[in-house]
N, C-alpha and C. Protein backbone atom coordinates (compact mmCIF):
# COMPACT_ATOMS: atom_id res chain seq x y z
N UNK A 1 78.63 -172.54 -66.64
CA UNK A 1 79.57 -171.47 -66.40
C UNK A 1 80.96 -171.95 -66.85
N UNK A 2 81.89 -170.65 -67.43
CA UNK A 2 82.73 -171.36 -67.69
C UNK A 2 83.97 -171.76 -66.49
N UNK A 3 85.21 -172.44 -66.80
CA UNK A 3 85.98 -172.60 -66.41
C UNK A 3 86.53 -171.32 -65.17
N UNK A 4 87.36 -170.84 -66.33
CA UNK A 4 87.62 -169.05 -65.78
C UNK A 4 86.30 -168.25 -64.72
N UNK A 5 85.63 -168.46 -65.23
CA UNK A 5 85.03 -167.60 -64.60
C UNK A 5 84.07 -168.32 -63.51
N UNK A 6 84.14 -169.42 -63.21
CA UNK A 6 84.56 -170.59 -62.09
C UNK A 6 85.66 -170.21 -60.94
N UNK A 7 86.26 -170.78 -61.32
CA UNK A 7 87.52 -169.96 -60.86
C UNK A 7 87.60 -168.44 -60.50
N UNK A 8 87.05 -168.14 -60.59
CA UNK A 8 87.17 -166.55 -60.16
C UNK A 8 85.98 -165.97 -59.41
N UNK A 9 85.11 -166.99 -59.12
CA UNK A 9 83.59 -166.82 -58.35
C UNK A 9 84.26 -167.52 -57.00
N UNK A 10 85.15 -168.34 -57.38
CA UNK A 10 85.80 -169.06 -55.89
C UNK A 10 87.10 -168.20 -55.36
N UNK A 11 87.57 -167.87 -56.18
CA UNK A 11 88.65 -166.64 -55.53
C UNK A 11 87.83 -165.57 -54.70
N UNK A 12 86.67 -165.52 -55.57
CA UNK A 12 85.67 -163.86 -54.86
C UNK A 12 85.03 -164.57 -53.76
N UNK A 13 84.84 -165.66 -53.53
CA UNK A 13 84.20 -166.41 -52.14
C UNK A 13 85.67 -166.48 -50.91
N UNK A 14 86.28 -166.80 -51.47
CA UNK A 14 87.60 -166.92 -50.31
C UNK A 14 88.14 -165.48 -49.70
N UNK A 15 88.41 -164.56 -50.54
CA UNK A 15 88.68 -163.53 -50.32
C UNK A 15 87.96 -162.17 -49.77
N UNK A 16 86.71 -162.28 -50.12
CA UNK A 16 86.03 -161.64 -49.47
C UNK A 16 85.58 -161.25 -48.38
N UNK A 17 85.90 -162.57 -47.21
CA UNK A 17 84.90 -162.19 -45.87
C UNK A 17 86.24 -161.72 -45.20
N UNK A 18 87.75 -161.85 -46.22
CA UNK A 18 88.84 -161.49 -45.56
C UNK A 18 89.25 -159.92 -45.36
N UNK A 19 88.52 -159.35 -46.53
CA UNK A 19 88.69 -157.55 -46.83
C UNK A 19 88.41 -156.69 -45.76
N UNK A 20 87.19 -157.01 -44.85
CA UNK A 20 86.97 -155.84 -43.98
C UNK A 20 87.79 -156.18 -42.94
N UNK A 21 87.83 -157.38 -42.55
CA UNK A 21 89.23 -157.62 -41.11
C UNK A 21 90.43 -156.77 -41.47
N UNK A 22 90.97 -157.25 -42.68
CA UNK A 22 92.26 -156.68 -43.17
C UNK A 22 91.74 -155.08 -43.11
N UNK A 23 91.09 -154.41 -44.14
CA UNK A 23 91.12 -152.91 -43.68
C UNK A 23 90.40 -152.19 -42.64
N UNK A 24 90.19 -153.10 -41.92
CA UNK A 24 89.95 -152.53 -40.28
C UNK A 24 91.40 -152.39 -39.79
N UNK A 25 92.34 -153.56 -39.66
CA UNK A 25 93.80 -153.51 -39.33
C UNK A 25 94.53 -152.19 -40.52
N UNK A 26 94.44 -152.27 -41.60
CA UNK A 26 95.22 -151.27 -41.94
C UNK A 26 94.82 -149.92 -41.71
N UNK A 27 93.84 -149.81 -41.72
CA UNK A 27 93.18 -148.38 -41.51
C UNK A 27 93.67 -147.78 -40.21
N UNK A 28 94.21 -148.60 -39.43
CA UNK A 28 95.01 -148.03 -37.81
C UNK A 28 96.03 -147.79 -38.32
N UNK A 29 96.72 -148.03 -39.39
CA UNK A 29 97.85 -147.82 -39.78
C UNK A 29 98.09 -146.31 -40.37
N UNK A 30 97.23 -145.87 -40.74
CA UNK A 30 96.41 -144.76 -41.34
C UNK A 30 96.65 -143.19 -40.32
N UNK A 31 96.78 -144.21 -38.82
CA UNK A 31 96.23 -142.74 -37.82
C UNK A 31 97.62 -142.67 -37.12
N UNK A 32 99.02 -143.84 -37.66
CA UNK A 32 100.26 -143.95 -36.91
C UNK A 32 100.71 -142.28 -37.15
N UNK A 33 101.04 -141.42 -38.39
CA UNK A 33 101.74 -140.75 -38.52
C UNK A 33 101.21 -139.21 -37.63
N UNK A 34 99.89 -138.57 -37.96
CA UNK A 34 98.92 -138.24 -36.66
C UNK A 34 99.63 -138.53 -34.91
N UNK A 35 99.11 -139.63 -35.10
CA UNK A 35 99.43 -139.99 -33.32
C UNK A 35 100.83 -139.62 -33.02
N UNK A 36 102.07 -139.94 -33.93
CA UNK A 36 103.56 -139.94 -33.65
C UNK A 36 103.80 -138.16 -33.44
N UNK A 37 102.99 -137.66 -34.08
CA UNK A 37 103.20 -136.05 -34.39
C UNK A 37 103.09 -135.12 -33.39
N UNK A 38 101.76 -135.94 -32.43
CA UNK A 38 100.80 -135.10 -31.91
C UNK A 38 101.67 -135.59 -30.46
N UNK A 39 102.16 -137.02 -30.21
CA UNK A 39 102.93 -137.23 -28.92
C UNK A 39 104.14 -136.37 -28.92
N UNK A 40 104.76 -136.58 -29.90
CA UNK A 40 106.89 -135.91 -29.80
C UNK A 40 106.23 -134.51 -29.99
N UNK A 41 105.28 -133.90 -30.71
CA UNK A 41 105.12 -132.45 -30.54
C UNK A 41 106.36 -131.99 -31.87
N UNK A 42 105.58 -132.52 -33.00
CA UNK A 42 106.22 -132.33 -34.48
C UNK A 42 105.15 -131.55 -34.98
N UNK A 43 105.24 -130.39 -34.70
CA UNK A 43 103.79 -129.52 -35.07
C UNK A 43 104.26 -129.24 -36.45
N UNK A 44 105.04 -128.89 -36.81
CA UNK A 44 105.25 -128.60 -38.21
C UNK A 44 104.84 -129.24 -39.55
N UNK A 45 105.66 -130.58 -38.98
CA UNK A 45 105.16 -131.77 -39.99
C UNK A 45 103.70 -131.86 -39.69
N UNK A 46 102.77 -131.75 -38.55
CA UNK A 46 101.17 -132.39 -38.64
C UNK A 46 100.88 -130.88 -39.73
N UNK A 47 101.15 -129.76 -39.19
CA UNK A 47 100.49 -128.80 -40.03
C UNK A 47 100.69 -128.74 -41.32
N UNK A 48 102.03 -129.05 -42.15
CA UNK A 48 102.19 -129.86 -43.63
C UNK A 48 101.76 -131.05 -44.32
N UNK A 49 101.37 -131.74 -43.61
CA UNK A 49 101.23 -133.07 -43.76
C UNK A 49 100.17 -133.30 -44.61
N UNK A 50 99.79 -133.85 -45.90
CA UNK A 50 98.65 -133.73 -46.56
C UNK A 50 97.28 -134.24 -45.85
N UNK A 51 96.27 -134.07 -45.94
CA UNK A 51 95.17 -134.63 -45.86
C UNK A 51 95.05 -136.18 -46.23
N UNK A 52 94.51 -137.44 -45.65
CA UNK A 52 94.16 -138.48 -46.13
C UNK A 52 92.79 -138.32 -47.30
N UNK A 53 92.95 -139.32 -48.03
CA UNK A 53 91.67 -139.27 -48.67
C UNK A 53 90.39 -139.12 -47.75
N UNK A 54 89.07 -138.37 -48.73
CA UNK A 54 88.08 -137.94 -47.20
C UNK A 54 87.42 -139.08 -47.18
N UNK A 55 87.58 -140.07 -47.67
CA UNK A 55 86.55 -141.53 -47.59
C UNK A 55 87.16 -141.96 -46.15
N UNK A 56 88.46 -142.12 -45.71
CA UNK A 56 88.92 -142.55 -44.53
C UNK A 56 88.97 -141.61 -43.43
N UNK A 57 87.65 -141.57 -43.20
CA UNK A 57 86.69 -140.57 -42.53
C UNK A 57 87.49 -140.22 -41.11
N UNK A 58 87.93 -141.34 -40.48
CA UNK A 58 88.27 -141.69 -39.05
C UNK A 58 90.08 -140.83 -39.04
N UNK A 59 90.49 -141.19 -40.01
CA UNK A 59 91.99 -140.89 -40.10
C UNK A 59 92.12 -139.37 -40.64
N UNK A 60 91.14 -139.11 -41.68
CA UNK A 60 91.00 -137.15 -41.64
C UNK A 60 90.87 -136.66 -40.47
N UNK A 61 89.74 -137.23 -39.41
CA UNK A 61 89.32 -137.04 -38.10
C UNK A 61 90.71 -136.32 -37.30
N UNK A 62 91.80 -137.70 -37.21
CA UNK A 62 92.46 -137.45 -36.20
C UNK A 62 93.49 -136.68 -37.07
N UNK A 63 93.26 -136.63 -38.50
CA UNK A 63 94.34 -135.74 -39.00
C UNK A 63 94.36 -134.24 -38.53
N UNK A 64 92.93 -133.77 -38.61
CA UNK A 64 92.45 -132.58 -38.52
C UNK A 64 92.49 -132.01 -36.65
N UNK A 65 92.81 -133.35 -35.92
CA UNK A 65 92.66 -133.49 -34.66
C UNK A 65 94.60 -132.65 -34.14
N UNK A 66 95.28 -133.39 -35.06
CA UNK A 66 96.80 -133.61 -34.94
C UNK A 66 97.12 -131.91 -35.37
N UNK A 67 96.58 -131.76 -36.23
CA UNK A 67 96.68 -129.77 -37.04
C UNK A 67 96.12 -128.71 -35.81
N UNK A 68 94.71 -128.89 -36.01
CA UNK A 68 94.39 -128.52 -34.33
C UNK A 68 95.25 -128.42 -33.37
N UNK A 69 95.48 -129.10 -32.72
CA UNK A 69 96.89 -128.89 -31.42
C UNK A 69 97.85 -128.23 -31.90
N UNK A 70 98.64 -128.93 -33.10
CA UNK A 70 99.98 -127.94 -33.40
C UNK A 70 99.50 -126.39 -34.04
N UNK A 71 98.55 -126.13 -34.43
CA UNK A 71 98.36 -125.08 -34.85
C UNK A 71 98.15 -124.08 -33.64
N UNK A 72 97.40 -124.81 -32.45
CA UNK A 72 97.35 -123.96 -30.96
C UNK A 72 98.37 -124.10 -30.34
N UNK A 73 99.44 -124.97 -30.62
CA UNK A 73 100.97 -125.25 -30.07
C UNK A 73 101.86 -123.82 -30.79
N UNK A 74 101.31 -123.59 -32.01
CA UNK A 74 102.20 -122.19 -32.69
C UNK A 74 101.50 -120.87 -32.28
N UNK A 75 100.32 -120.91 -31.43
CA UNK A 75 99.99 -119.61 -31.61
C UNK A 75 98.80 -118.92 -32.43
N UNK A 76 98.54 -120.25 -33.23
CA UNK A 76 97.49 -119.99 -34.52
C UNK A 76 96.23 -120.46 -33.89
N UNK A 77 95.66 -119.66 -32.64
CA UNK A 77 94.17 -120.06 -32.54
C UNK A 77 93.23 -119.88 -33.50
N UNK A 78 93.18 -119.51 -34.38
CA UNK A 78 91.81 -119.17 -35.33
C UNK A 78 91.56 -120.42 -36.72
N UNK A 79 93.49 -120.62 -36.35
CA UNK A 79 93.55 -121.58 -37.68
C UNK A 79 93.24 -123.22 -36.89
N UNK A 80 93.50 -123.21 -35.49
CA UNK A 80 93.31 -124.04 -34.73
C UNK A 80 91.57 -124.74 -34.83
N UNK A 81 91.32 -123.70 -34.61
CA UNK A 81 89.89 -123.48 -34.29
C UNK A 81 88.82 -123.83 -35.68
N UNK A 82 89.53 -123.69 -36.50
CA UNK A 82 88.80 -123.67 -38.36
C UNK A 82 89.42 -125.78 -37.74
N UNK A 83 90.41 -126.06 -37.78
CA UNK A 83 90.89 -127.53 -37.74
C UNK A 83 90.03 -128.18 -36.70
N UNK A 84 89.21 -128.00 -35.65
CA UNK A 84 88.77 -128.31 -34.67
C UNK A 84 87.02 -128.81 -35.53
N UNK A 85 86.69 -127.92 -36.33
CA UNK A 85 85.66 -127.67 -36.78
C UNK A 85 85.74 -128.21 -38.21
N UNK A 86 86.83 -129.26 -38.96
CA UNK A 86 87.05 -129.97 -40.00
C UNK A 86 86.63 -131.22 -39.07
N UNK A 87 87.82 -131.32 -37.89
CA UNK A 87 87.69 -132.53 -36.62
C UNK A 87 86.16 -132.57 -36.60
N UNK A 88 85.39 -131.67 -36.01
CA UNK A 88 83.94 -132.35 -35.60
C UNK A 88 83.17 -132.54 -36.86
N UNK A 89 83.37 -132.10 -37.72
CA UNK A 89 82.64 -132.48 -39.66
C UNK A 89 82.72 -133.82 -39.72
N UNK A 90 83.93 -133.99 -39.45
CA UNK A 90 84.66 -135.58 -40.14
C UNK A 90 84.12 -136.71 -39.08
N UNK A 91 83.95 -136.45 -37.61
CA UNK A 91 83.47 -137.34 -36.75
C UNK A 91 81.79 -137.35 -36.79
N UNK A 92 81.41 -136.74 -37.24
CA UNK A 92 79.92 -136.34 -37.59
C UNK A 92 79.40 -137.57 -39.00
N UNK A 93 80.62 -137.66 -39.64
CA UNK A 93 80.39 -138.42 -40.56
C UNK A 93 80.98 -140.04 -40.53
N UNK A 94 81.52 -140.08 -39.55
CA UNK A 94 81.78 -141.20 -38.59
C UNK A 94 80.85 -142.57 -38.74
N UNK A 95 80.68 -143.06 -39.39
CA UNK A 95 79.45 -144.61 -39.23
C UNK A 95 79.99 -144.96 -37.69
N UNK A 96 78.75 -145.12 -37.36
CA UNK A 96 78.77 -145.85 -35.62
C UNK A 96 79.47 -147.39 -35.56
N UNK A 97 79.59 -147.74 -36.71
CA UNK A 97 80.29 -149.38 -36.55
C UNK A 97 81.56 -149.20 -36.64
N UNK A 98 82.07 -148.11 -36.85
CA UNK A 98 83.83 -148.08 -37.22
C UNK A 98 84.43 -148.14 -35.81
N UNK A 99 85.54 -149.31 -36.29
CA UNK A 99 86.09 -149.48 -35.02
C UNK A 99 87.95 -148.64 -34.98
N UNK A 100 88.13 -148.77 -33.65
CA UNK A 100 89.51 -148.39 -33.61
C UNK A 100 90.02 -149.18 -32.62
N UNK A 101 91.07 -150.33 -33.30
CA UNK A 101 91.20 -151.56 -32.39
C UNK A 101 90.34 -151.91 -31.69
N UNK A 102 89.90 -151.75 -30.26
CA UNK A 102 89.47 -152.60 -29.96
C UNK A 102 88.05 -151.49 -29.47
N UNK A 103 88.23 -150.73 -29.70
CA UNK A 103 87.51 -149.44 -29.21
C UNK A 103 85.97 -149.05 -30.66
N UNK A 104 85.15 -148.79 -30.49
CA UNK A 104 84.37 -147.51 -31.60
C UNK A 104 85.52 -146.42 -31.53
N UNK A 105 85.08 -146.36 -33.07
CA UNK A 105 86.00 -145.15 -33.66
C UNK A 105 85.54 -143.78 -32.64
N UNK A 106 84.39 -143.89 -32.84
CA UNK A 106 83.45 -142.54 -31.91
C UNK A 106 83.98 -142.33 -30.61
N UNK A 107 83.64 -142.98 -30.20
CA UNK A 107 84.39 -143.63 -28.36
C UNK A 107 86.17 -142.70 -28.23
N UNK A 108 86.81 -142.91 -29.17
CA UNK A 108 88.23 -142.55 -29.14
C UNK A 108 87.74 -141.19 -29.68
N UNK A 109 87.67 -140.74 -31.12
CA UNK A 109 87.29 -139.38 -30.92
C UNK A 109 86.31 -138.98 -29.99
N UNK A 110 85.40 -139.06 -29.44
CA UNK A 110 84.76 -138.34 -28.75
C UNK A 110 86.32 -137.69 -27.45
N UNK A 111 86.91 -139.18 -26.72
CA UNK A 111 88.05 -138.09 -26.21
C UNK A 111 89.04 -137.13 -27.24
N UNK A 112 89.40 -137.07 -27.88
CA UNK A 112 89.86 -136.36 -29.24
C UNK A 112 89.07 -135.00 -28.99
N UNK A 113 88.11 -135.13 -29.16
CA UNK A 113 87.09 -133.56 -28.91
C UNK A 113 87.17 -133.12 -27.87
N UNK A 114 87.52 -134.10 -26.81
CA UNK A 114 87.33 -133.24 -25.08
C UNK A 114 88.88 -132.56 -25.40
N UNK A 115 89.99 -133.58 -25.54
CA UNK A 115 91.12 -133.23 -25.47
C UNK A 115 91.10 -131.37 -26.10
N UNK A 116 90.70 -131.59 -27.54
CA UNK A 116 90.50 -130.32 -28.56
C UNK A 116 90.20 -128.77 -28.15
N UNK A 117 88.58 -129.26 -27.41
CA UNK A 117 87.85 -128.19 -26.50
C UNK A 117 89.36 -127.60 -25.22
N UNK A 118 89.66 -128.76 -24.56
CA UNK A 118 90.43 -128.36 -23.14
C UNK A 118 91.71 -127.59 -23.71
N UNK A 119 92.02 -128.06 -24.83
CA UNK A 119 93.68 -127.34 -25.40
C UNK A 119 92.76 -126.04 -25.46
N UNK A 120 91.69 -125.69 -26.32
CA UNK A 120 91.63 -124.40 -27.21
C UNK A 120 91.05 -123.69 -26.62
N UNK A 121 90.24 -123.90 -25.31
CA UNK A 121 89.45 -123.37 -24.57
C UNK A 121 89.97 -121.66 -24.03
N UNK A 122 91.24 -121.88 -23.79
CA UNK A 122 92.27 -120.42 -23.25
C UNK A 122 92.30 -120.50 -21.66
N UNK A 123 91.55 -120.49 -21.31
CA UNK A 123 91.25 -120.73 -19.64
C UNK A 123 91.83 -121.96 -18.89
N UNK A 124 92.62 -121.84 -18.02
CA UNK A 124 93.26 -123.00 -17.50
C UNK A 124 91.94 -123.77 -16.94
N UNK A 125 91.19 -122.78 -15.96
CA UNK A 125 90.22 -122.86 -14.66
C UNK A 125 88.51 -123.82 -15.66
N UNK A 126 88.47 -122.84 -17.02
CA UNK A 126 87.63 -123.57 -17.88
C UNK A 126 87.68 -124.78 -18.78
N UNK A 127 89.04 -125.05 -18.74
CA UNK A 127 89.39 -126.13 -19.29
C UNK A 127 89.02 -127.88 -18.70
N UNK A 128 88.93 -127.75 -17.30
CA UNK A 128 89.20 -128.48 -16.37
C UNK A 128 87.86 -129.41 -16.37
N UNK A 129 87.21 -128.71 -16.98
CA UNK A 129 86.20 -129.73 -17.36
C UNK A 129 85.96 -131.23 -18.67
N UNK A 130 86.24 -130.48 -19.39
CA UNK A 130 87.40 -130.72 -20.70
C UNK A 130 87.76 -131.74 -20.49
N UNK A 131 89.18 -131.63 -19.27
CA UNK A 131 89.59 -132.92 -19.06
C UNK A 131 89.32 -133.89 -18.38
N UNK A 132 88.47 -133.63 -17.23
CA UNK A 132 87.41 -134.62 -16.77
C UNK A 132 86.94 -135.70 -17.58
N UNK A 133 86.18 -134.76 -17.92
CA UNK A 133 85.28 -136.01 -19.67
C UNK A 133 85.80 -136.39 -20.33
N UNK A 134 86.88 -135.71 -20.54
CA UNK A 134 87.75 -136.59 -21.79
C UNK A 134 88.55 -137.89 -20.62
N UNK A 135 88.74 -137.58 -19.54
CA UNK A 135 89.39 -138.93 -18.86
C UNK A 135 88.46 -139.80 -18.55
N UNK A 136 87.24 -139.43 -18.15
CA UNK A 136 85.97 -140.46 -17.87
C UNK A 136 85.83 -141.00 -19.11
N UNK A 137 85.62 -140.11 -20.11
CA UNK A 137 85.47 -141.20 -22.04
C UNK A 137 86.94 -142.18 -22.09
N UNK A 138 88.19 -141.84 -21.68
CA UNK A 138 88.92 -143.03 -21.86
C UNK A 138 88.49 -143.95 -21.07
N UNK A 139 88.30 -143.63 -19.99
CA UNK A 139 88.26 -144.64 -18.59
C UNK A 139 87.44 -145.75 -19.51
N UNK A 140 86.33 -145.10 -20.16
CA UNK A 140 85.07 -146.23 -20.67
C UNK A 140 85.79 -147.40 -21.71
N UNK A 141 86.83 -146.56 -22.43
CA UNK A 141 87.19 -147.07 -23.80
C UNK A 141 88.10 -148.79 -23.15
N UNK A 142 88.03 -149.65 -24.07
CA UNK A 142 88.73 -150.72 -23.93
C UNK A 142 90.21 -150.86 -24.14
N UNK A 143 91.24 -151.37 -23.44
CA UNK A 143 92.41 -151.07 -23.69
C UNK A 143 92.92 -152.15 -24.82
């Protein structure tokens, strides 16, 4: 073998077992602008906000999660409701090994969906279930 390409079979040995740690960590980085939107209640910006690529399955998830709310925050149940139903597509396509810090990706959306259901539900009295499960699914999740 040659030289070069020696050298570059040992770069691909060093670097490699380093790629999925690293884009496990960046990929949280992925769901910051989502999460910031959906806490301060920047409905505008989540409902403008482009789409992530659909390969970053987990971060469309909570994108579509973040549109959802502000779209039922404006009044737009139907458009809410179409975003709720991108949300459960995208978690459907979810691999069971994806993590979210310290959590399954699934584990965190699954509360994501209770949260979703309890916002869009309309019923204060029907909602209440909603949030049950969605607080028992955090309770489970790891902090």
């Amino acid at each position: 073998m040659s030289e070069p390409m020696a050298a570059a079979d040992q770069i691909g040995a060093a670097v490699n077992p380093l790629l999925l740690p690293c884009l496990r960590w960046l990929m949280r980085l992925c769901h910051t602008a989502p999460d910031a939107g959906t806490r301060f209640g920047r409905w505008d910006d989540l409902v403008s906000a482009p789409l992530p690529e659909p390969k970053l399955v987990s971060s469309a998830a909570i994108t579509h999660y973040g549109r959802s709310l502000a779209l039922e925050a404006k009044g737009r149940h139907a458009d809410a409701v179409s975003e709720l139903s991108a949300f459960e597509s995208d978690r459907a396509r979810l691999p069971g090994t994806a993590l979210w810090l310290n959590n399954r990706a699934a584990a965190v959306l699954a509360v994501a969906g209770e949260v979703l259901a309890a916002r869009l539900h309309g019923s204060a009295s029907a909602s209440i279930p909603h949030w049950r499960r969605a607080l028992a699914l955090q309770d489970a999740c790891l902090r």
